[in-house]
PDB file of N, CA and C in Angstrom:
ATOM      1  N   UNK A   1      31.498  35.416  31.684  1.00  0.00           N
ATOM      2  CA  UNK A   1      31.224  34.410  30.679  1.00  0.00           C
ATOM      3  C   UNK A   1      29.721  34.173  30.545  1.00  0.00           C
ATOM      4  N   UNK A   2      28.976  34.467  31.743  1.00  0.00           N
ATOM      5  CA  UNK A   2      27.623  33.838  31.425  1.00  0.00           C
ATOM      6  C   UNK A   2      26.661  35.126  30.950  1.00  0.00           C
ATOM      7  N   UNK A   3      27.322  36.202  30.644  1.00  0.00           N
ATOM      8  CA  UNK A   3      26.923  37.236  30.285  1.00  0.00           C
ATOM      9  C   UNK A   3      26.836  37.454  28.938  1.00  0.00           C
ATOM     10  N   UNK A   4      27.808  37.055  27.871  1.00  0.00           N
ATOM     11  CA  UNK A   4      28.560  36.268  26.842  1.00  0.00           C
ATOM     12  C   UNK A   4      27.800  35.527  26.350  1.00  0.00           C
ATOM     13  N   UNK A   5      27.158  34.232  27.012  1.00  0.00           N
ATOM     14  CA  UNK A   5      26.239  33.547  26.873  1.00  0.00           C
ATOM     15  C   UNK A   5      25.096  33.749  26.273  1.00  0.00           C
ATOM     16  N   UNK A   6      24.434  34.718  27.730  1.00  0.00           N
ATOM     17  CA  UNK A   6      23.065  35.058  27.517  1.00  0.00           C
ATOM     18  C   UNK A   6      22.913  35.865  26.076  1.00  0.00           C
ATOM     19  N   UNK A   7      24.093  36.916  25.781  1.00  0.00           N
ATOM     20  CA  UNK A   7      24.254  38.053  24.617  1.00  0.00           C
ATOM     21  C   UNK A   7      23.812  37.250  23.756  1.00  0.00           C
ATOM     22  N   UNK A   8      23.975  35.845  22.944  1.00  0.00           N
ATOM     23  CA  UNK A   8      23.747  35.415  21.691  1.00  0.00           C
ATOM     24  C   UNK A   8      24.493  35.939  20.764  1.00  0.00           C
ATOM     25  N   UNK A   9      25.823  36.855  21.123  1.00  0.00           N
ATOM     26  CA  UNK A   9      26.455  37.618  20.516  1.00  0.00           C
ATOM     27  C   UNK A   9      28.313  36.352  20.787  1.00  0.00           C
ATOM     28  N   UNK A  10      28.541  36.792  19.020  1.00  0.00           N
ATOM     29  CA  UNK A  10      29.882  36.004  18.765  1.00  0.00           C
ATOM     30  C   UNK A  10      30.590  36.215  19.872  1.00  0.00           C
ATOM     31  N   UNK A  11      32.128  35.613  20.030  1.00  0.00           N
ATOM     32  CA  UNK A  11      33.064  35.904  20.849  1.00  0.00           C
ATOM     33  C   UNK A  11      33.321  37.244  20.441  1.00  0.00           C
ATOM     34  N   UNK A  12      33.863  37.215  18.883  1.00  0.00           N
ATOM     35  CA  UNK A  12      34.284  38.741  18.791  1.00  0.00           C
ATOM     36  C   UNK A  12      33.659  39.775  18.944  1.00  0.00           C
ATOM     37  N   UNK A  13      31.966  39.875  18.726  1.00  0.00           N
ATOM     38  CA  UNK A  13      30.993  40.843  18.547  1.00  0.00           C
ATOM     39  C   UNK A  13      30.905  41.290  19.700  1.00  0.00           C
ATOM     40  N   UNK A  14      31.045  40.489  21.095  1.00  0.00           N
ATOM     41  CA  UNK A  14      30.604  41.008  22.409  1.00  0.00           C
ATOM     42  C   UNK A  14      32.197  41.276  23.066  1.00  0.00           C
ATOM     43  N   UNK A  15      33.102  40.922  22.229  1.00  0.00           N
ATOM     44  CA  UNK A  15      34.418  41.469  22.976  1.00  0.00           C
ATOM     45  C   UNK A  15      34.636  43.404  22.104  1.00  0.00           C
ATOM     46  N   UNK A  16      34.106  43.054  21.239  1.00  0.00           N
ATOM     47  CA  UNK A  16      33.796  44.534  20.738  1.00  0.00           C
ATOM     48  C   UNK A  16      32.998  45.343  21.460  1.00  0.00           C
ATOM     49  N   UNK A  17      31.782  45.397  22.068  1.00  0.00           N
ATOM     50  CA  UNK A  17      30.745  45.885  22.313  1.00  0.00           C
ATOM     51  C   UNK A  17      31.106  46.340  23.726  1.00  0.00           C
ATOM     52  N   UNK A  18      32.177  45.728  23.979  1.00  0.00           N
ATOM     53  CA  UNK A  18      32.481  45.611  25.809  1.00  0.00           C
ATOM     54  C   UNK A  18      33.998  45.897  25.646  1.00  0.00           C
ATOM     55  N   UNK A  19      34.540  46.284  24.697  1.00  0.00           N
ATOM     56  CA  UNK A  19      36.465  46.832  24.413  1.00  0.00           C
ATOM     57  C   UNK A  19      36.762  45.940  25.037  1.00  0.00           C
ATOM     58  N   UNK A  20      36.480  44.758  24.727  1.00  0.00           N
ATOM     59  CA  UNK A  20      37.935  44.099  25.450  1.00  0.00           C
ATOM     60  C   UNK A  20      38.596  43.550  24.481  1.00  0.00           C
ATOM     61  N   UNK A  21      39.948  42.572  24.458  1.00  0.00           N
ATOM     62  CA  UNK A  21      40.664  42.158  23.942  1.00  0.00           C
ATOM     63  C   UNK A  21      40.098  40.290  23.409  1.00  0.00           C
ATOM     64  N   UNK A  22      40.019  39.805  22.033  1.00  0.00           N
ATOM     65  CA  UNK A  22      39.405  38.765  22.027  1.00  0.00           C
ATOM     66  C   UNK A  22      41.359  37.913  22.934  1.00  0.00           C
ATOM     67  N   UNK A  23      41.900  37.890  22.700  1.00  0.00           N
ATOM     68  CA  UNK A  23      42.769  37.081  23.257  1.00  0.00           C
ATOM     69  C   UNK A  23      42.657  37.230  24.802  1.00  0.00           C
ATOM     70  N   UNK A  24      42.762  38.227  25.727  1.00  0.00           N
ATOM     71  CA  UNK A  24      42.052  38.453  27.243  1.00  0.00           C
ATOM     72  C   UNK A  24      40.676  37.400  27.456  1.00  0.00           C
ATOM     73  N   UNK A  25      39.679  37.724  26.636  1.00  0.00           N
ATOM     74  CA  UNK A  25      38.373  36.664  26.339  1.00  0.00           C
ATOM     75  C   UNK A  25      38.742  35.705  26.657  1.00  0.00           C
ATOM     76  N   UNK A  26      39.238  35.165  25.179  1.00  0.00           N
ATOM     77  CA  UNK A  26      39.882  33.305  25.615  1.00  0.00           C
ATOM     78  C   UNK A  26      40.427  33.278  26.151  1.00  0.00           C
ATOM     79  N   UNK A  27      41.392  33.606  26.535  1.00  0.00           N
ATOM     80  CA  UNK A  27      42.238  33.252  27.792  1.00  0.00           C
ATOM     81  C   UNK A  27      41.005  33.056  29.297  1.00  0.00           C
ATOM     82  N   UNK A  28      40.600  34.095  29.228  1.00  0.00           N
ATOM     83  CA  UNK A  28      39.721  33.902  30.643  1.00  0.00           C
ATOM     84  C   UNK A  28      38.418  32.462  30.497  1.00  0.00           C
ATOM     85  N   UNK A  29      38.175  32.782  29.492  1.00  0.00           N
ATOM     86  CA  UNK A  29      37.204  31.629  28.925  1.00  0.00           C
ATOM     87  C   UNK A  29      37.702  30.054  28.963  1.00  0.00           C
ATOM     88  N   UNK A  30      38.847  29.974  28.602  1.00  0.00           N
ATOM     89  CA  UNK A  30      39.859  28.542  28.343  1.00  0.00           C
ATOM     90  C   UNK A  30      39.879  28.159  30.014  1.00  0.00           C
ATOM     91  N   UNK A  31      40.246  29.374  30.598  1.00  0.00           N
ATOM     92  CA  UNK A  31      40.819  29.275  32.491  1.00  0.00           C
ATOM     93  C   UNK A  31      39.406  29.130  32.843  1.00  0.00           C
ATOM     94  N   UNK A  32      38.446  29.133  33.067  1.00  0.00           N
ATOM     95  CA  UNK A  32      37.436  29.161  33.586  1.00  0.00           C
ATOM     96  C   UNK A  32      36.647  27.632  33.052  1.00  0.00           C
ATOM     97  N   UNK A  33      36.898  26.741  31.629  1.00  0.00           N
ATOM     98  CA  UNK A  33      36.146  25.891  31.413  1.00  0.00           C
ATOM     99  C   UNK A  33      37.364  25.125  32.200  1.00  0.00           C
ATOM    100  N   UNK A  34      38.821  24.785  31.887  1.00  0.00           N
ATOM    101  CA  UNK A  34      39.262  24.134  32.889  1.00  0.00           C
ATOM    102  C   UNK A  34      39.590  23.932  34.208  1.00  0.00           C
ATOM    103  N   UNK A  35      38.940  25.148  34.999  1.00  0.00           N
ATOM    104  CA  UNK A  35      39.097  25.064  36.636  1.00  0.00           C
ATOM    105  C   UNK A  35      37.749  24.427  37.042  1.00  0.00           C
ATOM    106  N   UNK A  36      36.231  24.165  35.989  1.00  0.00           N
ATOM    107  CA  UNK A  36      34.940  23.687  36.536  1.00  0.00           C
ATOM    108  C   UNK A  36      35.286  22.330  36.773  1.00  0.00           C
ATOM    109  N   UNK A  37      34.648  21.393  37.933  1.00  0.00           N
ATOM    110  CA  UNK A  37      34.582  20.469  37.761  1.00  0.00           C
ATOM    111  C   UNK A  37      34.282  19.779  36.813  1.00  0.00           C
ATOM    112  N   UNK A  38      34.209  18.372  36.444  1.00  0.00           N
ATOM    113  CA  UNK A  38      33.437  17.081  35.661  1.00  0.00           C
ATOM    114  C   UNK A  38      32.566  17.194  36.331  1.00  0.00           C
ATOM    115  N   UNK A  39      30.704  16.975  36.171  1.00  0.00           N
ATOM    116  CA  UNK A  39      30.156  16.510  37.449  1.00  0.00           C
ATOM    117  C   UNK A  39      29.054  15.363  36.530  1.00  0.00           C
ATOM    118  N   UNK A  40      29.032  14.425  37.153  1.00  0.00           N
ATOM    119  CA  UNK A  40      27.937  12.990  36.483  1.00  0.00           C
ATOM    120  C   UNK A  40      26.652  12.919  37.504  1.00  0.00           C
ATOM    121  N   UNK A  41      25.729  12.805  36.763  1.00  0.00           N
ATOM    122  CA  UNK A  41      24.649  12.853  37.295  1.00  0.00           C
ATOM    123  C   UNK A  41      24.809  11.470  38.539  1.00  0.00           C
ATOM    124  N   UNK A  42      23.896  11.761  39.712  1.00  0.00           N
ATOM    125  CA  UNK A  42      24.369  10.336  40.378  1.00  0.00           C
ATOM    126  C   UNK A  42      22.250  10.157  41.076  1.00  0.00           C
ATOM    127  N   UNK A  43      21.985   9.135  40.952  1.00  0.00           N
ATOM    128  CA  UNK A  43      20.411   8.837  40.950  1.00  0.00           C
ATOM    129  C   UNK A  43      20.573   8.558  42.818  1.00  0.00           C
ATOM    130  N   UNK A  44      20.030   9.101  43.822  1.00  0.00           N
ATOM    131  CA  UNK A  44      20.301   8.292  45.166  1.00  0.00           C
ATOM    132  C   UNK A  44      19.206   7.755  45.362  1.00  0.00           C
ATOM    133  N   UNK A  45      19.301   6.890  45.939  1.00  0.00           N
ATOM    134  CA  UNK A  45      17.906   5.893  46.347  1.00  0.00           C
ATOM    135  C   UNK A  45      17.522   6.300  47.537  1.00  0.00           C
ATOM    136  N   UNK A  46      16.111   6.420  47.872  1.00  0.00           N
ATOM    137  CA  UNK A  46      15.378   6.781  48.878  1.00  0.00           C
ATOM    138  C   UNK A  46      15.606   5.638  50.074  1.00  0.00           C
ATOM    139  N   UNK A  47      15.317   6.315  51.231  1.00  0.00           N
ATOM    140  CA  UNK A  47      15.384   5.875  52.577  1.00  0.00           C
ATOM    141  C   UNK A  47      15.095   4.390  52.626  1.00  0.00           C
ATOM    142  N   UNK A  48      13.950   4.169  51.929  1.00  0.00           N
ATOM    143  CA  UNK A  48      13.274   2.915  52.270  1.00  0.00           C
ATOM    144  C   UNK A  48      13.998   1.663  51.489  1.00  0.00           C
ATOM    145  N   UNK A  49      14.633   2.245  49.984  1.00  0.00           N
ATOM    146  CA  UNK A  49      15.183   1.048  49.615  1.00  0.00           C
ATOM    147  C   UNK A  49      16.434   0.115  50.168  1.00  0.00           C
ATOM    148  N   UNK A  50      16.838  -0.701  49.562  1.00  0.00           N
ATOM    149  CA  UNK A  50      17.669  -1.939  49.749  1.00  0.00           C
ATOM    150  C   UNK A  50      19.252  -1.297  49.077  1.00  0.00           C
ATOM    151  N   UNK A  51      19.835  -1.468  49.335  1.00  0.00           N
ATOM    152  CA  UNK A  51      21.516  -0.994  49.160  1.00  0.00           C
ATOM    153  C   UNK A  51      21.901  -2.470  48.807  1.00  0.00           C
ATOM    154  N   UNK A  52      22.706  -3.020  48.154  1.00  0.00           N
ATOM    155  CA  UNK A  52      23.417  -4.142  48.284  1.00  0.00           C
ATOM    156  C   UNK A  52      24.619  -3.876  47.928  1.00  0.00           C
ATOM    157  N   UNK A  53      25.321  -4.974  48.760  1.00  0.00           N
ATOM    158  CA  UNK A  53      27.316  -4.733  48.927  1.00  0.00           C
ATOM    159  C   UNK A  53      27.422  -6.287  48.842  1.00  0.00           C
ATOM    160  N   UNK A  54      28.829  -6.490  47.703  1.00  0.00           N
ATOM    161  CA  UNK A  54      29.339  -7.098  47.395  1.00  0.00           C
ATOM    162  C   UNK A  54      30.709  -7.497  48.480  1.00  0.00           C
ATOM    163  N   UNK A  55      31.469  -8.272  49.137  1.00  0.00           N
ATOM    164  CA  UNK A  55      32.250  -7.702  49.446  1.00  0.00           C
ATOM    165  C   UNK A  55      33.453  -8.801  48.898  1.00  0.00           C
ATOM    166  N   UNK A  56      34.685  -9.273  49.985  1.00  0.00           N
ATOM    167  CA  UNK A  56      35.731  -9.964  49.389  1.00  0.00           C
ATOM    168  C   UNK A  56      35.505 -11.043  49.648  1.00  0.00           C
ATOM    169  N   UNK A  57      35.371 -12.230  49.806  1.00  0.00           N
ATOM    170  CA  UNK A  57      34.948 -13.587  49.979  1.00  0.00           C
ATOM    171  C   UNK A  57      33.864 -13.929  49.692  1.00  0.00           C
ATOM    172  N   UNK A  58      33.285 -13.527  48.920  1.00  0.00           N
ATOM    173  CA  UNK A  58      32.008 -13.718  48.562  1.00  0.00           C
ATOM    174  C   UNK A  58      30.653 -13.336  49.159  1.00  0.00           C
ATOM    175  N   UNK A  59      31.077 -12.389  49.958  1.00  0.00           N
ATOM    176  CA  UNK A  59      30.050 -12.244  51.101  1.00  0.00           C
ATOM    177  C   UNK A  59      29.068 -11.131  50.450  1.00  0.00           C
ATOM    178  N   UNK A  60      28.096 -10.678  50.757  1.00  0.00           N
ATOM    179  CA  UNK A  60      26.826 -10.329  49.649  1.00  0.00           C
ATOM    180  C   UNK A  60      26.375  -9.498  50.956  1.00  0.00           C
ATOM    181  N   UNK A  61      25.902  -8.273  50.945  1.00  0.00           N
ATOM    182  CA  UNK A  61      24.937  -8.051  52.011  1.00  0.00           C
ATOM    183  C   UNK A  61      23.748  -7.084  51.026  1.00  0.00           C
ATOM    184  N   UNK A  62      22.749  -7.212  51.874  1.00  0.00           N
ATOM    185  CA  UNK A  62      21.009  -6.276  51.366  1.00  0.00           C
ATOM    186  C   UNK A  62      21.077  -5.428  52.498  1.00  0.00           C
ATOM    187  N   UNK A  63      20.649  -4.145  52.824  1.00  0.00           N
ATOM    188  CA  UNK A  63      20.466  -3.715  53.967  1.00  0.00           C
ATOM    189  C   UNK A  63      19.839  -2.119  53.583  1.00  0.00           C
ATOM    190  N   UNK A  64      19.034  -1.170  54.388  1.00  0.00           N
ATOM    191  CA  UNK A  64      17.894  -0.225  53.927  1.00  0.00           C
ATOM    192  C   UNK A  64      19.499   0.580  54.089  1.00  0.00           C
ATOM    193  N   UNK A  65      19.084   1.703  52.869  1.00  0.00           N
ATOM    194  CA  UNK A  65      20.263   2.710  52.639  1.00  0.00           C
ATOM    195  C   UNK A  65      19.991   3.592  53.866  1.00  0.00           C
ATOM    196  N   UNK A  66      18.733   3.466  54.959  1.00  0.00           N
ATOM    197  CA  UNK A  66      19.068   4.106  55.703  1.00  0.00           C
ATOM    198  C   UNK A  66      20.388   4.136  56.501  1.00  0.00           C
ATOM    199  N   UNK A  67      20.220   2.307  56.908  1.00  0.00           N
ATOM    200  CA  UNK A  67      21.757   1.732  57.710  1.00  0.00           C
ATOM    201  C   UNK A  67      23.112   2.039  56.831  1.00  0.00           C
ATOM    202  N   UNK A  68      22.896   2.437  55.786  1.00  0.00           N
ATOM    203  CA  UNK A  68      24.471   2.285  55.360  1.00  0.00           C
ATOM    204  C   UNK A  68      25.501   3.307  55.829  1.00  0.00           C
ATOM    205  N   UNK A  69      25.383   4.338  56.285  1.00  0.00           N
ATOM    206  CA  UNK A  69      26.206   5.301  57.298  1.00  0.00           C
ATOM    207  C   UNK A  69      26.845   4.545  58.368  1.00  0.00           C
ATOM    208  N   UNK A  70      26.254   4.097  59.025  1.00  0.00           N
ATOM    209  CA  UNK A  70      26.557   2.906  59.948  1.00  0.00           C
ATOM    210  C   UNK A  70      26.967   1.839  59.538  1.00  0.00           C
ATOM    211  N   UNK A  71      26.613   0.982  58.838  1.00  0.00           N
ATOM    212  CA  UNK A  71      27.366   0.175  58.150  1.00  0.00           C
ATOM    213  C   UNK A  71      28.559   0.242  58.136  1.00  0.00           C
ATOM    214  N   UNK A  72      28.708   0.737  56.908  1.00  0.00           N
ATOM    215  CA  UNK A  72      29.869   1.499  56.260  1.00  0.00           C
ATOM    216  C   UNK A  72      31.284   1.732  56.953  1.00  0.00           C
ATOM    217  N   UNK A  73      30.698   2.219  58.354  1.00  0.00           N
ATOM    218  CA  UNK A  73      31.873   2.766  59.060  1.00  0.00           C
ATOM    219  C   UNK A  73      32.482   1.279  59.921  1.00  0.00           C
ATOM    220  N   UNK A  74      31.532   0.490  60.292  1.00  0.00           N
ATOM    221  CA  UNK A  74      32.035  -1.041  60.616  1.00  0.00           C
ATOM    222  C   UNK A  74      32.665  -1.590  60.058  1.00  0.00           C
ATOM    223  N   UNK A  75      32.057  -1.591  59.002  1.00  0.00           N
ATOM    224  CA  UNK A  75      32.819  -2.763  57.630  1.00  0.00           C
ATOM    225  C   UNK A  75      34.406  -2.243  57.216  1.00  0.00           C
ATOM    226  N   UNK A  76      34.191  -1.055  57.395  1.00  0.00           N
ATOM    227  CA  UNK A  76      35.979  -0.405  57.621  1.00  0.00           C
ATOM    228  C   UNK A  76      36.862  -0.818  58.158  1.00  0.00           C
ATOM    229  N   UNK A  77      36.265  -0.539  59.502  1.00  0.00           N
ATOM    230  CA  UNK A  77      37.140  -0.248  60.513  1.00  0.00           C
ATOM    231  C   UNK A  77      37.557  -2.338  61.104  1.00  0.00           C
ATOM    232  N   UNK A  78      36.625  -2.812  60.528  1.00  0.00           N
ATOM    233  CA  UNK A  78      36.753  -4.426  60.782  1.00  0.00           C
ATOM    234  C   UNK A  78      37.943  -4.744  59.209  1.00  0.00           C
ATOM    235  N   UNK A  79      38.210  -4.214  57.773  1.00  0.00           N
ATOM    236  CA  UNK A  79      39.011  -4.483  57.052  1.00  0.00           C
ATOM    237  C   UNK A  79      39.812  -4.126  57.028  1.00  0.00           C
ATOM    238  N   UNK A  80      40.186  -2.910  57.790  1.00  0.00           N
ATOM    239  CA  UNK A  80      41.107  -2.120  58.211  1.00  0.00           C
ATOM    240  C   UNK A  80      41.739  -3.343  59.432  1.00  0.00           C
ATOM    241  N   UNK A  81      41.515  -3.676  60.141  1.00  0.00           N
ATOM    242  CA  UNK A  81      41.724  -4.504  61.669  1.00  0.00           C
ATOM    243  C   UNK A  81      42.263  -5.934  61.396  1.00  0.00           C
ATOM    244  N   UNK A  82      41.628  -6.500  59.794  1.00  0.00           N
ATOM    245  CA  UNK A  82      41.985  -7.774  59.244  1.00  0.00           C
ATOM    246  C   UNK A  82      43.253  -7.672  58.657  1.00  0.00           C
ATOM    247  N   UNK A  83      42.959  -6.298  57.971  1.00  0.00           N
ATOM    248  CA  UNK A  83      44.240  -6.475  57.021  1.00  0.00           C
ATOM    249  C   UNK A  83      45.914  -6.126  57.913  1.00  0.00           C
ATOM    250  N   UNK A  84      45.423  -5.492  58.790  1.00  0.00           N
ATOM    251  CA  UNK A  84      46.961  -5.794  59.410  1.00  0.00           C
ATOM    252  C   UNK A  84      47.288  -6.818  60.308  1.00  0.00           C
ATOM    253  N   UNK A  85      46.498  -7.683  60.998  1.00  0.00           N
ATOM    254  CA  UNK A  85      46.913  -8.891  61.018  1.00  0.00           C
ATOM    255  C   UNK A  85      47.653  -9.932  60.316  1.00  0.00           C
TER     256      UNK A  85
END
């Protein structure tokens, strides 16, 4: 497909040029745009900044995105521990 691409050449012109079948084409073309992921750009914030978490009672935290690995895994494993009580 990314060969296809680069050609600047129609679907049909480069399924000619290369004998293949335009229905083989799309087909492989159709299977190939729906097996790629979705992917959304995502911005990460550097080491030094501030992370903030919202959580359930109103509770608010600020803390350097370094800590949030650590964090993270507390704040779990403590809602995890509440909620089956």
């Amino acid at each position: 497909m990314a060969d296809w691409q680069t050609s600047g050449l129609s679907q049909i012109a480069y399924c000619e040029q290369h004998n293949l079948k335009l229905s083989t084409f799309t087909y492989w073309r159709s299977k190939q745009s729906k097996s790629r992921p979705k992917l959304m750009p995502v911005t990460m914030p550097t080491v030094t900044e501030l992370a903030e978490l919202s959580l359930p009672g109103g509770i608010h935290l600020q803390l350097p995105v370094s800590a949030l690995e650590q964090t993270l895994q507390v704040l779990w494993r403590m809602l995890r521990e509440q909620s089956t009580c």
